[in-house]
C-alpha atoms as a PDB file:
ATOM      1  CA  UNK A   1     249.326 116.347  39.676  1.00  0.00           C
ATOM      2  CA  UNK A   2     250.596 119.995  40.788  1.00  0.00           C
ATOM      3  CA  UNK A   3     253.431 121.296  38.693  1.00  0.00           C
ATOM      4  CA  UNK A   4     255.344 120.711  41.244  1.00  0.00           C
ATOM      5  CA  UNK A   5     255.640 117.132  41.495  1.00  0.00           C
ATOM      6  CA  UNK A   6     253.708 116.072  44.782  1.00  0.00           C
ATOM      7  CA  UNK A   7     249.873 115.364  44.692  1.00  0.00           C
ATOM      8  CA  UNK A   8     247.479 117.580  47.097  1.00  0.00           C
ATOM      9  CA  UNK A   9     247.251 115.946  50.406  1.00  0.00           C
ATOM     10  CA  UNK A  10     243.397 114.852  51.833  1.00  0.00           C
ATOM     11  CA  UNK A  11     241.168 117.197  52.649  1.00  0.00           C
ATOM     12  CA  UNK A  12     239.277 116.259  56.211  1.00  0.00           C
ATOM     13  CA  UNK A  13     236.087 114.607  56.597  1.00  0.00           C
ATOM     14  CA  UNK A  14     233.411 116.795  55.900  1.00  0.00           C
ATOM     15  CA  UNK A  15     229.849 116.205  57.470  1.00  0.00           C
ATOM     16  CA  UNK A  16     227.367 118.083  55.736  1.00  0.00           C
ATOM     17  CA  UNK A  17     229.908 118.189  52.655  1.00  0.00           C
ATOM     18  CA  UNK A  18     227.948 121.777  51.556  1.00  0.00           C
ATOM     19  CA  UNK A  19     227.776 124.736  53.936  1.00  0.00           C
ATOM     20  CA  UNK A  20     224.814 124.853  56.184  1.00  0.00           C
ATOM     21  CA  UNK A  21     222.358 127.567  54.767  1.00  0.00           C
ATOM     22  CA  UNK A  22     221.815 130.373  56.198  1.00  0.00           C
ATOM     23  CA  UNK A  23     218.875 131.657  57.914  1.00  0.00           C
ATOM     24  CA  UNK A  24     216.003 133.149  55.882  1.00  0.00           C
ATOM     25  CA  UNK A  25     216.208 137.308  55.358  1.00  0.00           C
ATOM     26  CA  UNK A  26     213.063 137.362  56.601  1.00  0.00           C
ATOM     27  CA  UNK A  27     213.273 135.129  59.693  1.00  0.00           C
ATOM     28  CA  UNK A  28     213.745 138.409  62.414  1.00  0.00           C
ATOM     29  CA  UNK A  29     210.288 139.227  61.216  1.00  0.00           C
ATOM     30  CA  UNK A  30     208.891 136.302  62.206  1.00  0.00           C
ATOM     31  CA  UNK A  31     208.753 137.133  66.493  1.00  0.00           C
ATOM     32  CA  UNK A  32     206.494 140.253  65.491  1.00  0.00           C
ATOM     33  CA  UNK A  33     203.327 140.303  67.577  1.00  0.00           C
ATOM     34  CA  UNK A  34     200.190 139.536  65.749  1.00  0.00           C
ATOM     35  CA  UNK A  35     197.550 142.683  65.375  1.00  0.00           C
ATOM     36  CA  UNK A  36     194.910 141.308  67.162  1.00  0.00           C
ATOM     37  CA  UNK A  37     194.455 142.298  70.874  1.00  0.00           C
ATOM     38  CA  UNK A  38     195.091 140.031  73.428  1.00  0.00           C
ATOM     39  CA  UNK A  39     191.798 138.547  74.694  1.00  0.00           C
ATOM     40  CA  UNK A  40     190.642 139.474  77.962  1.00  0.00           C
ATOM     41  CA  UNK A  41     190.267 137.203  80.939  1.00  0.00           C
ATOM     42  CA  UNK A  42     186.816 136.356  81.780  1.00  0.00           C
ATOM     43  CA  UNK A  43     185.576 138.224  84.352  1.00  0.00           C
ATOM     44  CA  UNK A  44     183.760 135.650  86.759  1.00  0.00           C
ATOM     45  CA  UNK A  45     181.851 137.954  88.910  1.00  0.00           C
ATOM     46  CA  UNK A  46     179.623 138.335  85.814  1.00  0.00           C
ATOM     47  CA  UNK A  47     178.335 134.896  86.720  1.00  0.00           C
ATOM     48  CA  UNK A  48     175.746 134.116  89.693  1.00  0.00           C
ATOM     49  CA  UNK A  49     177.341 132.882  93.038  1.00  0.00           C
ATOM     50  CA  UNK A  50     176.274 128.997  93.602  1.00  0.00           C
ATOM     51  CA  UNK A  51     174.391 130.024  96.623  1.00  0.00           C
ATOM     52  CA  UNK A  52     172.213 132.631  95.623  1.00  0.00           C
ATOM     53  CA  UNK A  53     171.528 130.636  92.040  1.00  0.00           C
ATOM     54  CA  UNK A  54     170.739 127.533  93.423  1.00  0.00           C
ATOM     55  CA  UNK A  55     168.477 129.197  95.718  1.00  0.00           C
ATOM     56  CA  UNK A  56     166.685 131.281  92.983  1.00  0.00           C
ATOM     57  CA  UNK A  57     166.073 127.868  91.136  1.00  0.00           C
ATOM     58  CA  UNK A  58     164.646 126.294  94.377  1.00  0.00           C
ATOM     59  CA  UNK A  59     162.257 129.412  94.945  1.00  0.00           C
ATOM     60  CA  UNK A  60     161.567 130.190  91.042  1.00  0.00           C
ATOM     61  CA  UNK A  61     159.623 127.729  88.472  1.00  0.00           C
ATOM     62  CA  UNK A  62     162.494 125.612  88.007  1.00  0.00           C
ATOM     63  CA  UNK A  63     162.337 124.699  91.436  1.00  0.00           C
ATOM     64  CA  UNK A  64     158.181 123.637  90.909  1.00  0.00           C
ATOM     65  CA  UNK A  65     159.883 119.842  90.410  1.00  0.00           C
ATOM     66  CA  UNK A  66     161.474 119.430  94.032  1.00  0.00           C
ATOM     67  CA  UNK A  67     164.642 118.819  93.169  1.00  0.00           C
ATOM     68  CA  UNK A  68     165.762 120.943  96.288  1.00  0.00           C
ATOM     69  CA  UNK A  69     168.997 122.287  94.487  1.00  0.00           C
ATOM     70  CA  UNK A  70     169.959 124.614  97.393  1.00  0.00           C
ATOM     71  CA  UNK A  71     170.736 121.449  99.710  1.00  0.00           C
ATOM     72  CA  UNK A  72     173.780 120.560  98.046  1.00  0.00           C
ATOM     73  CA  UNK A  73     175.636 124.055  98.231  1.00  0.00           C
ATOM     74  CA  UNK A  74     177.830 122.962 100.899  1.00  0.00           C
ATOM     75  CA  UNK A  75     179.447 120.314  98.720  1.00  0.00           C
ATOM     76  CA  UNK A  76     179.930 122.443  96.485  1.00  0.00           C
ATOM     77  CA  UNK A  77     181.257 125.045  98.394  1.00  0.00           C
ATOM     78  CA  UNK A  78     183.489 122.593 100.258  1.00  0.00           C
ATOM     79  CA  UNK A  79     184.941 121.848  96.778  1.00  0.00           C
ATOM     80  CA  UNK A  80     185.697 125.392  96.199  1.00  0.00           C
ATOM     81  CA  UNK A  81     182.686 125.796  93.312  1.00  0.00           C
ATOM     82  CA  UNK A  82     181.663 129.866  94.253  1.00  0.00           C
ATOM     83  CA  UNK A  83     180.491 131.084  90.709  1.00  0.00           C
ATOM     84  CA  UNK A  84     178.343 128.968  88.307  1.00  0.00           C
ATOM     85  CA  UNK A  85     180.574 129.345  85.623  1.00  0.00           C
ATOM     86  CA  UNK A  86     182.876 127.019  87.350  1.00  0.00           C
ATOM     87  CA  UNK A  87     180.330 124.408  87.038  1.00  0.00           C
ATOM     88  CA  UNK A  88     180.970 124.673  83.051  1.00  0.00           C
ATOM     89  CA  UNK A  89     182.093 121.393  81.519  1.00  0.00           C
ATOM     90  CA  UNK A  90     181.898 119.669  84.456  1.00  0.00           C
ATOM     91  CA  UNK A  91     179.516 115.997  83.418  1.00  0.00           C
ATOM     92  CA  UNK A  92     176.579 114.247  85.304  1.00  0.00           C
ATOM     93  CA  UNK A  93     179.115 111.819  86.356  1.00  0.00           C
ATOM     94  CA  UNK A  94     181.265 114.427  87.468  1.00  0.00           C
ATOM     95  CA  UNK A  95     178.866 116.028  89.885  1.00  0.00           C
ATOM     96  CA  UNK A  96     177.693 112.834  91.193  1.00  0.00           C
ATOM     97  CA  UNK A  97     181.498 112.061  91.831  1.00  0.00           C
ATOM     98  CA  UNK A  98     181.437 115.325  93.847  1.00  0.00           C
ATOM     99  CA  UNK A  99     177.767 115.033  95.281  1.00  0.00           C
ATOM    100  CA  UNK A 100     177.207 111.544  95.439  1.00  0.00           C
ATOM    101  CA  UNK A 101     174.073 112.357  97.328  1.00  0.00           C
ATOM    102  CA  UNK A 102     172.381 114.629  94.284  1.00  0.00           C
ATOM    103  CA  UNK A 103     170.311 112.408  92.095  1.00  0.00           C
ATOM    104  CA  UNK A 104     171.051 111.726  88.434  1.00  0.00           C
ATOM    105  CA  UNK A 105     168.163 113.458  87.288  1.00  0.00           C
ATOM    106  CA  UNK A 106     168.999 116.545  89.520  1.00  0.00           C
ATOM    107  CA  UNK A 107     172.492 117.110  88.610  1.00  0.00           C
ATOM    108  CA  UNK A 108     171.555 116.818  84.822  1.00  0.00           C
ATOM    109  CA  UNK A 109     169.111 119.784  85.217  1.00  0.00           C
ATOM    110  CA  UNK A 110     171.692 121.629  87.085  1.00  0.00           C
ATOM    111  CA  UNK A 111     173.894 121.318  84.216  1.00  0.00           C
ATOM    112  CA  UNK A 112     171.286 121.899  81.948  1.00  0.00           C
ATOM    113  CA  UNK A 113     169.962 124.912  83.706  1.00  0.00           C
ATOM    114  CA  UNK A 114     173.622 126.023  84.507  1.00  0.00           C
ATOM    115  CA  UNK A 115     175.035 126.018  80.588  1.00  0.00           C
ATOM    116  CA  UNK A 116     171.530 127.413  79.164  1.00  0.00           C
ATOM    117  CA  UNK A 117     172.499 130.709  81.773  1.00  0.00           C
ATOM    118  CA  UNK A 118     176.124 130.816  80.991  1.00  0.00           C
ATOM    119  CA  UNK A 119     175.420 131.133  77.351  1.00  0.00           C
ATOM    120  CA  UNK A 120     172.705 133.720  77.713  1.00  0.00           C
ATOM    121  CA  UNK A 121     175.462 135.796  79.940  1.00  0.00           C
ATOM    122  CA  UNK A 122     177.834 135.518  77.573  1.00  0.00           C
ATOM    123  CA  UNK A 123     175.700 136.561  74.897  1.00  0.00           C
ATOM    124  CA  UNK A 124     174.810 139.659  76.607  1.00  0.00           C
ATOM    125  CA  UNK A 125     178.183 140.676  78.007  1.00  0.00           C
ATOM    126  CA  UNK A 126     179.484 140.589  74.586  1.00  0.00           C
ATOM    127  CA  UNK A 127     176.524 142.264  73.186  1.00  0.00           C
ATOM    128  CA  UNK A 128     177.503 144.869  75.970  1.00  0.00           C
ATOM    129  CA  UNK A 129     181.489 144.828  75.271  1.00  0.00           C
ATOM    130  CA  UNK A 130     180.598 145.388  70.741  1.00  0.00           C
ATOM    131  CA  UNK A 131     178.453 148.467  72.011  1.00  0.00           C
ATOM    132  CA  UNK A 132     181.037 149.932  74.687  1.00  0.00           C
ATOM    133  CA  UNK A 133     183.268 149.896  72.002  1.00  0.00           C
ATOM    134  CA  UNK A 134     181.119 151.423  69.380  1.00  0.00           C
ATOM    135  CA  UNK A 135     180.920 153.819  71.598  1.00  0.00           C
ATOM    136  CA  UNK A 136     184.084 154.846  72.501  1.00  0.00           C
ATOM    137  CA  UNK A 137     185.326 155.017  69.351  1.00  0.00           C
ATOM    138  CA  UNK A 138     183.231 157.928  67.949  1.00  0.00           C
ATOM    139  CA  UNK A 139     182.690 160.265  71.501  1.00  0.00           C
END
């Protein structure tokens, strides 16, 4: 009891019944952009155009099978596909869905053929971007 003769009245409900803590010291830091670069958006003109690559594979020794790739360019280009990269990830069912005409066989060499190419021409381009930069560093 105070000395004064009448108890402390109630303190309020408290909910959390400790102060919330404060934010970390450190926590501005924390927005800072990382040091590496910002990667680069493929550049899609480094890939074939559908019609000139299905044609090549019609008239080179891929073509030696007669799978006649060139004939199904216009679905393709109904569809929007110009560059072969945008055939990337696409699946044997997915090309039949878009060519139903295309056989099985066909459209799995065309995928085969198309992802064997995209590799090797990303392989190079970055083989060409690690010597630009070489480069450019020391001229």
């Amino acid at each position: 009891m105070p000395p004064f003769g009448i108890p402390f009245p109630y303190q309020p409900y408290q909910w959390p019944p400790y102060h919330t803590p404060a934010p970390h010291p450190r926590a501005r830091y924390d927005n800072i952009p990382s040091s590496y670069p910002i990667e680069e958006a493929e550049d899609v003109t480094l890939f074939p155009r559908l019609k000139n690559y299905l044609q090549e594979l019609d008239d080179g020794p891929r073509g030696q099978d007669g799978h006649e790739f060139a004939q199904f360019l216009p679905e393709f280009e109904r569809e929007k596909y110009i560059h072969i990269v945008d055939l990337e990830g696409m699946t044997v069912k997915d090309v039949k869905d878009l060519v139903p005409d295309m056989a099985q066989s066909t459209a799995s060499k065309l995928l085969g053929y198309v992802t064997s190419n995209i590799k090797v021409i990303r392989k190079k381009d970055t083989k060409e971007r690690k010597r630009a930069r070489k480069h450019s560093r020391f001229t």
